[in-house]
C-alpha atoms as a PDB file:
ATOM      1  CA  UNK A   1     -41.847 107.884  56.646  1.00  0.00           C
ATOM      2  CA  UNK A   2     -44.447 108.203  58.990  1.00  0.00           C
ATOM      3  CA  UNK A   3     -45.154 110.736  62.107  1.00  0.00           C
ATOM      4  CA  UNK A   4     -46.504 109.835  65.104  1.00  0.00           C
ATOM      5  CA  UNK A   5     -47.151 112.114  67.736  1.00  0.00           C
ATOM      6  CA  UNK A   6     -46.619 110.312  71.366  1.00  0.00           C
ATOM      7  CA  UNK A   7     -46.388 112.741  74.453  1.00  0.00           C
ATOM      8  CA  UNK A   8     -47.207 115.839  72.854  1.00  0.00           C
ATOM      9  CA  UNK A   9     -43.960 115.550  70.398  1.00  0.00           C
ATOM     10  CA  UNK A  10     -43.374 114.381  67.291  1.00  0.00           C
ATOM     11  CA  UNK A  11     -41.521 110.999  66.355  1.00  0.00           C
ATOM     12  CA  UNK A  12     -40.493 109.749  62.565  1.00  0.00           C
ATOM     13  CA  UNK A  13     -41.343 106.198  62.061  1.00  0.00           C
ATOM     14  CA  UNK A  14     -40.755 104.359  58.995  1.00  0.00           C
ATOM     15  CA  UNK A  15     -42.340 101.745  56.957  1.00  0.00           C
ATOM     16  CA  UNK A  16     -39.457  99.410  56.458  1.00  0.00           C
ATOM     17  CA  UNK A  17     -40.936  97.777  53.844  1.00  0.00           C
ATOM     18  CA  UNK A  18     -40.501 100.928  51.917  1.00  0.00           C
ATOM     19  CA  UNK A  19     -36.813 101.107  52.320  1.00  0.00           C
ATOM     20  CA  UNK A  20     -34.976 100.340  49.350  1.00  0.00           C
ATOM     21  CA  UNK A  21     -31.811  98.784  51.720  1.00  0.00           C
ATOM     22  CA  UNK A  22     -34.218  96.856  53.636  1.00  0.00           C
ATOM     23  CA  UNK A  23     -35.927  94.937  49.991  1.00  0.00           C
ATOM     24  CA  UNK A  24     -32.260  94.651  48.796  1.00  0.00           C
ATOM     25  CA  UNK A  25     -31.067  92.777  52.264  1.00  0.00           C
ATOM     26  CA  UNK A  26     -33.826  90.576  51.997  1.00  0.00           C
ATOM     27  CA  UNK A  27     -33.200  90.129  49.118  1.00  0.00           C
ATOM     28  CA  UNK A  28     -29.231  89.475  49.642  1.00  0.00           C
ATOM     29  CA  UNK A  29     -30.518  86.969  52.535  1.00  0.00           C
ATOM     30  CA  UNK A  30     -32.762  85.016  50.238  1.00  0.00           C
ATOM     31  CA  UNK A  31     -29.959  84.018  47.835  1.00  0.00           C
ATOM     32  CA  UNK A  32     -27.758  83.317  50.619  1.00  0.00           C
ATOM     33  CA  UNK A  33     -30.005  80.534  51.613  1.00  0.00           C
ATOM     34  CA  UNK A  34     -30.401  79.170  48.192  1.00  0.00           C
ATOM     35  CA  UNK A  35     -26.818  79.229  47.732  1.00  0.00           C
ATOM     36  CA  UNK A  36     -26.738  77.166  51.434  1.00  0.00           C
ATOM     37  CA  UNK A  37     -29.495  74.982  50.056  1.00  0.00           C
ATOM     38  CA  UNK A  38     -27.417  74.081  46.499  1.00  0.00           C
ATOM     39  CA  UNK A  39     -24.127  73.826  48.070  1.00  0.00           C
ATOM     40  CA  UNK A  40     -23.035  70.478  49.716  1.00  0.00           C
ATOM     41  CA  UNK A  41     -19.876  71.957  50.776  1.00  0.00           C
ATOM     42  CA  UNK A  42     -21.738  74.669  52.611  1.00  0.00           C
ATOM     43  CA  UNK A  43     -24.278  72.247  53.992  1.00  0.00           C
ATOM     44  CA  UNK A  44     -21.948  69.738  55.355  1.00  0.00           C
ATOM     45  CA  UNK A  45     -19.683  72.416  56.633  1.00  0.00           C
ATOM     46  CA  UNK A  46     -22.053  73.594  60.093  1.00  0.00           C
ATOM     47  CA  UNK A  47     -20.039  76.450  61.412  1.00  0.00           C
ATOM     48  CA  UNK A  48     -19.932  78.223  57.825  1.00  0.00           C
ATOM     49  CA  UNK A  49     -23.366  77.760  57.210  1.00  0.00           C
ATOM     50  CA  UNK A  50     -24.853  78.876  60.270  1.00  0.00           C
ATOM     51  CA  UNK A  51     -22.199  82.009  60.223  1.00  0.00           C
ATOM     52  CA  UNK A  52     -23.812  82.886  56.513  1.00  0.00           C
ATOM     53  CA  UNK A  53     -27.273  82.530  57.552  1.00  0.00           C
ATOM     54  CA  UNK A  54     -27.099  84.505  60.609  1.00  0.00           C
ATOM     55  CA  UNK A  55     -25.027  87.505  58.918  1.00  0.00           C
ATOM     56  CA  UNK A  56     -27.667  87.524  55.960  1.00  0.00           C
ATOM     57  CA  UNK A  57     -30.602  87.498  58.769  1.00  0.00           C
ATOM     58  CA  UNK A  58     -28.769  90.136  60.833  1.00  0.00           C
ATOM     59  CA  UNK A  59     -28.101  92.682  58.100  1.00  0.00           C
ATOM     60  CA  UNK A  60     -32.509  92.598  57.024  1.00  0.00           C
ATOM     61  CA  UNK A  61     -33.147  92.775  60.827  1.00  0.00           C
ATOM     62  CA  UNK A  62     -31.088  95.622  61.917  1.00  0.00           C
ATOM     63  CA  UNK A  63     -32.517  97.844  59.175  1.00  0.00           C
ATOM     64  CA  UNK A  64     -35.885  96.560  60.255  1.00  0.00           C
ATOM     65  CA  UNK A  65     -35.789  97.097  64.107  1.00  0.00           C
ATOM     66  CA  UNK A  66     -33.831 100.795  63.244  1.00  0.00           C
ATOM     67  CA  UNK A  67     -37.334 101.564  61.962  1.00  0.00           C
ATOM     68  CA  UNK A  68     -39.197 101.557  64.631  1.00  0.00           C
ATOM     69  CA  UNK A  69     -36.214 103.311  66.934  1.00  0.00           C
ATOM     70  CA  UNK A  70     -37.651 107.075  68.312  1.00  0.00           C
ATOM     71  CA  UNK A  71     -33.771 108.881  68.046  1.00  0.00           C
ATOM     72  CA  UNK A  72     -31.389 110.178  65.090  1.00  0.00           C
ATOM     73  CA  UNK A  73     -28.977 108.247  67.551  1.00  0.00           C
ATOM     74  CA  UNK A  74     -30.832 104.663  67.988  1.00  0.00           C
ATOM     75  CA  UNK A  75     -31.352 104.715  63.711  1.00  0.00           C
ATOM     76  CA  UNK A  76     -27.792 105.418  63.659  1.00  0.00           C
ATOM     77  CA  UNK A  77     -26.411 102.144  66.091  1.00  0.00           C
ATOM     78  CA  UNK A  78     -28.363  99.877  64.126  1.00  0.00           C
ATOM     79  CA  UNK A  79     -27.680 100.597  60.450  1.00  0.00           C
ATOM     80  CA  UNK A  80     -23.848 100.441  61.852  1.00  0.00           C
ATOM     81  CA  UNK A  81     -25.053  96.998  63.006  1.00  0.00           C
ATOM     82  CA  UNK A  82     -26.357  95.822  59.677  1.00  0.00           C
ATOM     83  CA  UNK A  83     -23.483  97.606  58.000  1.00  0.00           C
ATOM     84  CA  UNK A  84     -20.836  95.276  60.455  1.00  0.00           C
ATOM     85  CA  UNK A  85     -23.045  92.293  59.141  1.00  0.00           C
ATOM     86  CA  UNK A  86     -22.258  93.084  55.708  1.00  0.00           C
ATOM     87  CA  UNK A  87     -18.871  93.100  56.097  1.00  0.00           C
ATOM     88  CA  UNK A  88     -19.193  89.407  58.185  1.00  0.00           C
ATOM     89  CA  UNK A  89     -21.267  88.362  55.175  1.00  0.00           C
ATOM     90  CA  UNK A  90     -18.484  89.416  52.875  1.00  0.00           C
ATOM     91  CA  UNK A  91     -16.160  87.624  54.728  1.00  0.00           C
ATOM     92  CA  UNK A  92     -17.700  84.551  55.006  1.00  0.00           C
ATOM     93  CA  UNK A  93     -18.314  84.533  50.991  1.00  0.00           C
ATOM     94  CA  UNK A  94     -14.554  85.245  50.485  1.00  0.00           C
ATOM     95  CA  UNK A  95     -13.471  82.935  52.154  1.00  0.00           C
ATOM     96  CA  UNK A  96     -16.113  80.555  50.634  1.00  0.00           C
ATOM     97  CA  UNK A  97     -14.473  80.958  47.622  1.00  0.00           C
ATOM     98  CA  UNK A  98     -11.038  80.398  49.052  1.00  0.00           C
ATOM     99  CA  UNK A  99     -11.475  76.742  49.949  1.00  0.00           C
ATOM    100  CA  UNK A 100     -13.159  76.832  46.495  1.00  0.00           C
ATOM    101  CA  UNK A 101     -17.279  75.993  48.356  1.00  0.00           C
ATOM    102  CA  UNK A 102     -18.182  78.192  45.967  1.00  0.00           C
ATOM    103  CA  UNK A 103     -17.483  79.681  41.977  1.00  0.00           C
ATOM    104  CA  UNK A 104     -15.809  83.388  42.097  1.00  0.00           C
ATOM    105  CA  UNK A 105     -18.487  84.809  39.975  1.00  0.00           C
ATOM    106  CA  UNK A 106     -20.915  83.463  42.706  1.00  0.00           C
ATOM    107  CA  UNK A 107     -18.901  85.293  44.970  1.00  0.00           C
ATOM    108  CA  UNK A 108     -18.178  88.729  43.068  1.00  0.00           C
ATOM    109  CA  UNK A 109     -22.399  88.674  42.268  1.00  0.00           C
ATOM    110  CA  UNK A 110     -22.767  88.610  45.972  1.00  0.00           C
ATOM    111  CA  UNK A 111     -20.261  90.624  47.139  1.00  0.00           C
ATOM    112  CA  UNK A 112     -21.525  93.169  44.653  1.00  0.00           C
ATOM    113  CA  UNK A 113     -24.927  92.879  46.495  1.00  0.00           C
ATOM    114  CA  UNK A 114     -23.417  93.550  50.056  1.00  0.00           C
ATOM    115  CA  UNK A 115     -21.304  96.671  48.350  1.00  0.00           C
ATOM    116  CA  UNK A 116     -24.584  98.173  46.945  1.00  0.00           C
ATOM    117  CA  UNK A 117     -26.584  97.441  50.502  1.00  0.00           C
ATOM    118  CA  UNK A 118     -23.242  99.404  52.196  1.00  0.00           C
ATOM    119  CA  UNK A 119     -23.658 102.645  49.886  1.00  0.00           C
ATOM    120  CA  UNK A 120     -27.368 102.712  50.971  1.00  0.00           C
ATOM    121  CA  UNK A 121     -26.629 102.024  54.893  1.00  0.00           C
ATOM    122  CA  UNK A 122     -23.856 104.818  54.642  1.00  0.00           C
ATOM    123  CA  UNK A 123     -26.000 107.160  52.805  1.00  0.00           C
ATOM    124  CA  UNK A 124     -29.197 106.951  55.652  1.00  0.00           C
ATOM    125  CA  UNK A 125     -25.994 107.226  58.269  1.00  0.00           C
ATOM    126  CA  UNK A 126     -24.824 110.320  56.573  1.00  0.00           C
ATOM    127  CA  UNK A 127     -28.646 111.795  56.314  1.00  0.00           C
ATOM    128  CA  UNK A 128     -29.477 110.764  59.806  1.00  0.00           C
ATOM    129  CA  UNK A 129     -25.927 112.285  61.158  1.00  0.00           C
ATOM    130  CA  UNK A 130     -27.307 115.740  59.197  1.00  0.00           C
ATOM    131  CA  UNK A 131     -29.773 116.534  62.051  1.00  0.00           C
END
């Protein structure tokens, strides 16, 4: 974390790339797109695709642009955000798996991923909410 002091008070910044969630979504959305990439089904199938990519990107952005937020409150709405994406993201992969796109230990690995990146969202939630 770092302080800044702007208009005579103090204001917690922090260094996202620090943040364990934020490497871990990254992470997350960097598999994502090599699963995309390997997958014909995915590939050919437009609407699934894009709706993967853009939950992966939205769960890394949301923890990145809560970073630079000034208020308890602002952290708060955005790590919901990326924690809404996660569950999109889980979705998706489920139902991936479904219309058999994808192998269910594929699936599981991932959906492991998104579970781990949800216990770290809800425990920065629960430490922000503390103050």
């Amino acid at each position: 974390m770092i302080e800044n002091i702007l208009f005579g008070t103090i204001t917690k910044m922090w260094n996202v790339e620090d943040l364990k969630v934020w490497n871990s979504s990254i992470k997350l959305a960097k598999n994502i797109y090599f699963l995309i990439k390997d997958n014909p089904n995915i590939q050919r199938d437009f609407w699934l695709k894009e709706q993967l990519q853009k939950s992966a990107i939205s769960v890394a952005s949301n923890i990145a642009e809560w970073c630079n937020r000034w208020t308890d409150k602002e952290f708060i709405r955005f790590l919901y955000i990326a924690r809404w994406s996660c569950s999109e993201l889980k979705t998706q992969l489920i139902i991936s798996k479904e219309i058999a796109y994808i192998e269910k230990t594929i699936c599981d690995k991932l959906c492991a991923d998104i579970d781990n990146i949800n216990k770290m969202i809800n425990g920065l939630i629960q430490k922000l909410s503390k103050h």
